[in-house]
C-alpha atoms as a PDB file:
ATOM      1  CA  UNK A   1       0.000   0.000   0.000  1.00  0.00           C
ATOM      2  CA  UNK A   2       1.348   3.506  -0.684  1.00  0.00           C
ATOM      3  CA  UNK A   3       2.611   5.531   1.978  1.00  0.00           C
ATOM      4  CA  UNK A   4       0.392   8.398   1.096  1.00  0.00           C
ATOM      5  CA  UNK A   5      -2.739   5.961   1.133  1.00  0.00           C
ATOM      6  CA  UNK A   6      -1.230   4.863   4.701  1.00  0.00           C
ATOM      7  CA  UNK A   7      -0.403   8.363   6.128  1.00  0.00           C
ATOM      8  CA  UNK A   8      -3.961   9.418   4.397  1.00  0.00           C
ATOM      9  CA  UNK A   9      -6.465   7.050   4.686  1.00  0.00           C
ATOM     10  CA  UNK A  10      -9.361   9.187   4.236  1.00  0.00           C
ATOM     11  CA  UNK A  11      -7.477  11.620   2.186  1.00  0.00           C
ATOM     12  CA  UNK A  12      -6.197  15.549   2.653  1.00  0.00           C
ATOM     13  CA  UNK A  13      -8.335  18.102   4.199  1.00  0.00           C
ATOM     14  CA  UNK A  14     -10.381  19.767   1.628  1.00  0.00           C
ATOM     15  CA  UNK A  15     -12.068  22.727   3.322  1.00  0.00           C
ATOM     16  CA  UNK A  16     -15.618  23.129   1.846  1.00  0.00           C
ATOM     17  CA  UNK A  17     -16.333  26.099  -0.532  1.00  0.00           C
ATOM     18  CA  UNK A  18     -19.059  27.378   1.581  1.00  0.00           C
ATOM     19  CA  UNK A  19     -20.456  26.105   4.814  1.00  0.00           C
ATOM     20  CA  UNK A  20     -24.411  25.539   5.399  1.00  0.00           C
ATOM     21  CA  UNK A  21     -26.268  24.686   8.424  1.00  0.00           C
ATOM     22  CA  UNK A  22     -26.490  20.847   7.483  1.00  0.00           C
ATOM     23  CA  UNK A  23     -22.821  20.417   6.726  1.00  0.00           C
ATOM     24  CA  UNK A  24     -22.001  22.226   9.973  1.00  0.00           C
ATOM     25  CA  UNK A  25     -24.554  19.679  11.639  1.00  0.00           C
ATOM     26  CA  UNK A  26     -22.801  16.790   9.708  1.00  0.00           C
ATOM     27  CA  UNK A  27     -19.049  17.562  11.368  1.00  0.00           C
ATOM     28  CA  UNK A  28     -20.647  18.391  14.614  1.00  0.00           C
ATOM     29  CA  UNK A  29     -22.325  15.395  14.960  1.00  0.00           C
ATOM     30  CA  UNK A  30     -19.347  13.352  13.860  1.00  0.00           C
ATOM     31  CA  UNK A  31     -17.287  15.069  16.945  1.00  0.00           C
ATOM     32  CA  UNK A  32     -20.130  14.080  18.850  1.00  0.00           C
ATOM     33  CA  UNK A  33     -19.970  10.402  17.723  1.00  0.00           C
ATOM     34  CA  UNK A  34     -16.014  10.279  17.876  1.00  0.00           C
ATOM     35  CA  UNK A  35     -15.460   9.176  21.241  1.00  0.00           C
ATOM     36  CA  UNK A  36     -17.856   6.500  21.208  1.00  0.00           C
ATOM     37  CA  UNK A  37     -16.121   5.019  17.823  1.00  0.00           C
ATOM     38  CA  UNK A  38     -13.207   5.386  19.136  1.00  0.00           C
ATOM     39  CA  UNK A  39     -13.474   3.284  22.226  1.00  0.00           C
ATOM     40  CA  UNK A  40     -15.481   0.663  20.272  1.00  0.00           C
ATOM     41  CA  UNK A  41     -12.458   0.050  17.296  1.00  0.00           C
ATOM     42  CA  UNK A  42      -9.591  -0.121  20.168  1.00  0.00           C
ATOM     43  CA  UNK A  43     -11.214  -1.475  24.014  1.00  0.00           C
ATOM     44  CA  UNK A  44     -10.950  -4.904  22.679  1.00  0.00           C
ATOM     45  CA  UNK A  45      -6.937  -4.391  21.579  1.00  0.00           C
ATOM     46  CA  UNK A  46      -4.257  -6.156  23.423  1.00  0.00           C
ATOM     47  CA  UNK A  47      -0.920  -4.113  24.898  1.00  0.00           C
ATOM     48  CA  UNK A  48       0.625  -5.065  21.818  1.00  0.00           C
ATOM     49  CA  UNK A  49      -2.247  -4.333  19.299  1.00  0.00           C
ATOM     50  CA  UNK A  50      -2.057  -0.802  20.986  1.00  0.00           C
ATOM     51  CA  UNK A  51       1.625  -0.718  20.621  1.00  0.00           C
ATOM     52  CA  UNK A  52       1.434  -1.157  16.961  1.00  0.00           C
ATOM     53  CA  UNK A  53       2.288   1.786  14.329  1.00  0.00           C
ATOM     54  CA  UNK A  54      -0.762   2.477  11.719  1.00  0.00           C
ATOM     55  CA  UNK A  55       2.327   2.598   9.521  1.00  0.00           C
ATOM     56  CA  UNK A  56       6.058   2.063   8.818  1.00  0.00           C
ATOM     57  CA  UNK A  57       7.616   5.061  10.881  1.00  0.00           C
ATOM     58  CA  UNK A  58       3.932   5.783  12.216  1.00  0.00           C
ATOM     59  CA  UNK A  59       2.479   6.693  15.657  1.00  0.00           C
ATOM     60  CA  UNK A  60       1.503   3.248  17.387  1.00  0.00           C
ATOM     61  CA  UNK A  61      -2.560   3.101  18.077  1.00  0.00           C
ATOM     62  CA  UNK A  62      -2.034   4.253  21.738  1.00  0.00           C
ATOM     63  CA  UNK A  63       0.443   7.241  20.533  1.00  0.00           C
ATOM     64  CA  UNK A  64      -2.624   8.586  17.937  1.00  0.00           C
ATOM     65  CA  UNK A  65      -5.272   7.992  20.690  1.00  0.00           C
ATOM     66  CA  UNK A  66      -3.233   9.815  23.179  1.00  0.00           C
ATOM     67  CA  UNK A  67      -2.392  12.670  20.338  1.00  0.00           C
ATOM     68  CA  UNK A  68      -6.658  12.668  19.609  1.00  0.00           C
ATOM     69  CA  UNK A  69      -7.022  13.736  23.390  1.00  0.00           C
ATOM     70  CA  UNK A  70      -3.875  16.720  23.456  1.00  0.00           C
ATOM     71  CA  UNK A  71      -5.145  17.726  19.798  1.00  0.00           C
ATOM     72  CA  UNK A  72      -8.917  18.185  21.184  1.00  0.00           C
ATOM     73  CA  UNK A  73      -8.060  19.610  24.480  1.00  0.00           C
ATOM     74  CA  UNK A  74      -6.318  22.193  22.758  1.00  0.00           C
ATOM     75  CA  UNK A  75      -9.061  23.181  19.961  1.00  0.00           C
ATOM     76  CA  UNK A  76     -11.755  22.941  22.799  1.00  0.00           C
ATOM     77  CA  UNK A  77      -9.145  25.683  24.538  1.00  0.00           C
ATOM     78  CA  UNK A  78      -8.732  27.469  20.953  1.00  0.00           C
ATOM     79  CA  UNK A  79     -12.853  27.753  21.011  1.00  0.00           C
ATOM     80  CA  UNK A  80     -13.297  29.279  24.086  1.00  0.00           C
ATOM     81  CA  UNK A  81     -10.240  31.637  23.441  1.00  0.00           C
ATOM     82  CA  UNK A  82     -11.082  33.040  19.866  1.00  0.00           C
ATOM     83  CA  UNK A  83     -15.288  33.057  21.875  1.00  0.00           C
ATOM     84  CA  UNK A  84     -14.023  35.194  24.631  1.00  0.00           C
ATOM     85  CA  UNK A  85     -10.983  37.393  23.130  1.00  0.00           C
ATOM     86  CA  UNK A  86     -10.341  39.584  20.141  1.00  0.00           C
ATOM     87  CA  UNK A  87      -8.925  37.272  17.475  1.00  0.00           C
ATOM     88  CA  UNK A  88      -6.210  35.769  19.619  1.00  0.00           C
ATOM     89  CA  UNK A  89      -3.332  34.561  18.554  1.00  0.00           C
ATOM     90  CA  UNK A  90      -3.101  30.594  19.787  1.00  0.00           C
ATOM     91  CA  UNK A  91      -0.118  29.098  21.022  1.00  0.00           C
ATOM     92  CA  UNK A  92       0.928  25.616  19.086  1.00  0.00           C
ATOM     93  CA  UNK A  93       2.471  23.096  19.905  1.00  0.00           C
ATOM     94  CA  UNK A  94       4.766  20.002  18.878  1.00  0.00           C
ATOM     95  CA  UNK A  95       2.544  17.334  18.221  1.00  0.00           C
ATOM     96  CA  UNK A  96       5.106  14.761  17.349  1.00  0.00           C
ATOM     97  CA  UNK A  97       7.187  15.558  20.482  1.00  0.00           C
ATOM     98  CA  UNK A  98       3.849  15.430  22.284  1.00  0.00           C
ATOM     99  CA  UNK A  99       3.547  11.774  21.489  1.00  0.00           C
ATOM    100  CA  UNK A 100       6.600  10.672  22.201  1.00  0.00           C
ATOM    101  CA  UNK A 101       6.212  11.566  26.170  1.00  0.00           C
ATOM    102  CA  UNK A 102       5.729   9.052  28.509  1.00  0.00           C
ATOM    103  CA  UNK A 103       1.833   9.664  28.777  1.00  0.00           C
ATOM    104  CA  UNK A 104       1.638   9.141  25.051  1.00  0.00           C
ATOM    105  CA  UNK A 105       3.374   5.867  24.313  1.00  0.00           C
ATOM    106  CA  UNK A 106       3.475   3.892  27.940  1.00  0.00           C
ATOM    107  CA  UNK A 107       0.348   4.020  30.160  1.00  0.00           C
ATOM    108  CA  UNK A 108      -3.440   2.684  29.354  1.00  0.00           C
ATOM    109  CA  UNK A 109      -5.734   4.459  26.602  1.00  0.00           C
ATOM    110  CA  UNK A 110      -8.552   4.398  29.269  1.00  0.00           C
ATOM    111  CA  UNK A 111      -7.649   7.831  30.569  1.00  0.00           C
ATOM    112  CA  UNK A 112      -7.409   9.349  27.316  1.00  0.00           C
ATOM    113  CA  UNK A 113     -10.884   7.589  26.036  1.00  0.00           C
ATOM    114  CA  UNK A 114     -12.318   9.392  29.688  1.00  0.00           C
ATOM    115  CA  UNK A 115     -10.389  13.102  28.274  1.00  0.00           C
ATOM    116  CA  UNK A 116     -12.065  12.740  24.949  1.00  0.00           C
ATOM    117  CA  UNK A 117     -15.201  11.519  26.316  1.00  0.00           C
ATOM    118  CA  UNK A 118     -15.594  14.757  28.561  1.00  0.00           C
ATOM    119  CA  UNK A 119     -14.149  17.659  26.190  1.00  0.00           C
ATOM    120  CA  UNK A 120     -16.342  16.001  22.947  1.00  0.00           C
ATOM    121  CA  UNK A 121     -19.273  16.333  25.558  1.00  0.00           C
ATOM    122  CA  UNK A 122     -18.538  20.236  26.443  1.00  0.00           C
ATOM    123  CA  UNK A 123     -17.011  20.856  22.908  1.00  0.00           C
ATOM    124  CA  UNK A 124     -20.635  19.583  21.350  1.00  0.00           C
ATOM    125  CA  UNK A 125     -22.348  21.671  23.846  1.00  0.00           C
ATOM    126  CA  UNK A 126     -20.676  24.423  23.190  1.00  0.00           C
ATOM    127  CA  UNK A 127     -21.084  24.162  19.169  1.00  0.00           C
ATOM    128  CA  UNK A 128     -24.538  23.574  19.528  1.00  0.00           C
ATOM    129  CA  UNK A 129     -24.883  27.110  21.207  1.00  0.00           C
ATOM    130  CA  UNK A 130     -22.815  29.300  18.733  1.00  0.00           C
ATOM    131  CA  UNK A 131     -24.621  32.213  16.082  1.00  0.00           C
ATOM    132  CA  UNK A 132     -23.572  32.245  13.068  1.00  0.00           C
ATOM    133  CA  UNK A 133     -21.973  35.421  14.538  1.00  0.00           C
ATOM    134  CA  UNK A 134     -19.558  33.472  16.935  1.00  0.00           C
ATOM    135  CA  UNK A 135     -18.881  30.374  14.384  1.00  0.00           C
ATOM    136  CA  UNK A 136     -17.149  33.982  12.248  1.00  0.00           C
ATOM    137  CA  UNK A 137     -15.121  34.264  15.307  1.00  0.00           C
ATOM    138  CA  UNK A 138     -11.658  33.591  14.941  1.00  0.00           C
ATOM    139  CA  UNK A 139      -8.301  33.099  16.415  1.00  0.00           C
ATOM    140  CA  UNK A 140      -4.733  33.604  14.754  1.00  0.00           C
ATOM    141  CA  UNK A 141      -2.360  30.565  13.987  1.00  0.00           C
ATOM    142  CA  UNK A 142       1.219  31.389  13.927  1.00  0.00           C
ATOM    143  CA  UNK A 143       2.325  28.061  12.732  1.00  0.00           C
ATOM    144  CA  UNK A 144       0.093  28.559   9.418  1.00  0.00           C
ATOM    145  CA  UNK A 145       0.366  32.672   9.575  1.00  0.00           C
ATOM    146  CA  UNK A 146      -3.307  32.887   9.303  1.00  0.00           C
ATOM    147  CA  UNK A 147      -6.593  33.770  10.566  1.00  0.00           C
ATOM    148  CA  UNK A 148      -8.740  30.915  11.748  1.00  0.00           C
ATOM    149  CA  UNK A 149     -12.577  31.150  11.334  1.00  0.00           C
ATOM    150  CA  UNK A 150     -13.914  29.211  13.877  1.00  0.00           C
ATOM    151  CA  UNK A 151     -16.405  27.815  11.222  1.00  0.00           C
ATOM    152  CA  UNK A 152     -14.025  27.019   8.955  1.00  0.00           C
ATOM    153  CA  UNK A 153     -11.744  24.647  12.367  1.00  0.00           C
ATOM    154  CA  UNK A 154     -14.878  22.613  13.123  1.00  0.00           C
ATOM    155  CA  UNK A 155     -14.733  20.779   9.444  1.00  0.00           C
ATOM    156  CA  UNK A 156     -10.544  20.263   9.998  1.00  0.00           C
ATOM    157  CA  UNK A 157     -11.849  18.725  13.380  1.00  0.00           C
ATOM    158  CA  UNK A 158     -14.533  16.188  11.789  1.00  0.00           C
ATOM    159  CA  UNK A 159     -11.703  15.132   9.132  1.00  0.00           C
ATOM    160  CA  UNK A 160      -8.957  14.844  12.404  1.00  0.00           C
ATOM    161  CA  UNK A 161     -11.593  13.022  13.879  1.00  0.00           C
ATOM    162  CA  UNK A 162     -12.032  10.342  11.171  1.00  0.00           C
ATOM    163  CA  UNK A 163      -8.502  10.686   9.574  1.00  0.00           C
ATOM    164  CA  UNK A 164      -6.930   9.320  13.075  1.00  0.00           C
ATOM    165  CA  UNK A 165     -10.130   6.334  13.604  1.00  0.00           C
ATOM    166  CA  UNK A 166      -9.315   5.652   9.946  1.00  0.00           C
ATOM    167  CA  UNK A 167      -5.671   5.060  10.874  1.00  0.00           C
ATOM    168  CA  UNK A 168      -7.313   2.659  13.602  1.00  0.00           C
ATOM    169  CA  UNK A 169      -9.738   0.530  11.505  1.00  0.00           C
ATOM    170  CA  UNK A 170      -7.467   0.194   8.206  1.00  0.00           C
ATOM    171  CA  UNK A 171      -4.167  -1.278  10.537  1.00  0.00           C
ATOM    172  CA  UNK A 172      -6.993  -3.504  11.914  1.00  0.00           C
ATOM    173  CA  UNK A 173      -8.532  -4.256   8.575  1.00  0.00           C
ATOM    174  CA  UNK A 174      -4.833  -5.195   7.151  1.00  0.00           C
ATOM    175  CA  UNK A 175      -3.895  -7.405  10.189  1.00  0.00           C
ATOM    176  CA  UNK A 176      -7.199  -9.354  10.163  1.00  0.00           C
ATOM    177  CA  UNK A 177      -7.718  -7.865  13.928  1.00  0.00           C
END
């Protein structure tokens, strides 16, 4: 299989040309729906099914589960920041170093699966709340040197969402698991 097709299972982002109410409902409710998926494609995985990479050189199953609940935890905080400040500029932060800590790649997925679990839960609430006004809201990535709608983060968060479980249920798929 080609390393693209590995790396991408799903494919690139492709951010929509415009953004109606039903597509926004579609990604919310699949960030409603990730947790639950989630748990269901890995609480049956042995130790060493979770320390397996999706890919040659890849982030084992426990590494991208752990990375789903820094990632989230930080857009939930990127929300709340670009809600409640003047476009504010967000600070990033090394996602690959990230998963190499201890809490990443040596201890259970059940406390991750519990982090994702509550900040999908307020995250959902939260974009279930927003005006079209706030949704326009935005916050500044220096990483990307560019403004952020938050309307325009919520789709990149669906596609994170089922990028990373499709990372999950292909290695799974390919290893007869």
């Amino acid at each position: 299989m080609a390393i693209d097709n590995l790396k991408y299972p799903i494919g690139h982002y492709e951010r929509p040309e415009s953004l109606s109410d039903e597509l926004l409902e579609s990604f919310i409710e699949v960030i409603a729906t990730f947790p639950a998926q989630l748990r269901n494609e890995t609480e049956s995985l042995s130790d060493q099914q979770l320390d397996t990479p999706y890919r040659e050189n890849g982030w084992t199953i426990r590494q991208v589960v752990n990375h789903c609940a820094d990632s989230h935890m930080n857009c939930l905080t990127r929300f709340k920041l670009a809600l409640t400040e003047d476009r504010p500029t967000i600070k990033p932060y090394n996602e690959a170093q990230w998963a190499e800590l201890a809490d990443s790649k040596t201890i259970e997925i059940e406390p991750a699966l519990k982090m994702l679990e509550g900040i999908h839960l307020r995250w959902v609430t939260l974009l279930k709340s927003l005006t079209d006004e706030e949704f326009n809201k935005s916050f500044l990535h220096p990483e990307h040197e560019k403004e952020m709608k938050l309307s325009e983060v919520i789709g990149l968060y669906a596609w994170h969402c089922k990028h990373h479980l499709a990372h999950i249920t292909s290695l799974k798929s390919r290893k007869k698991w």
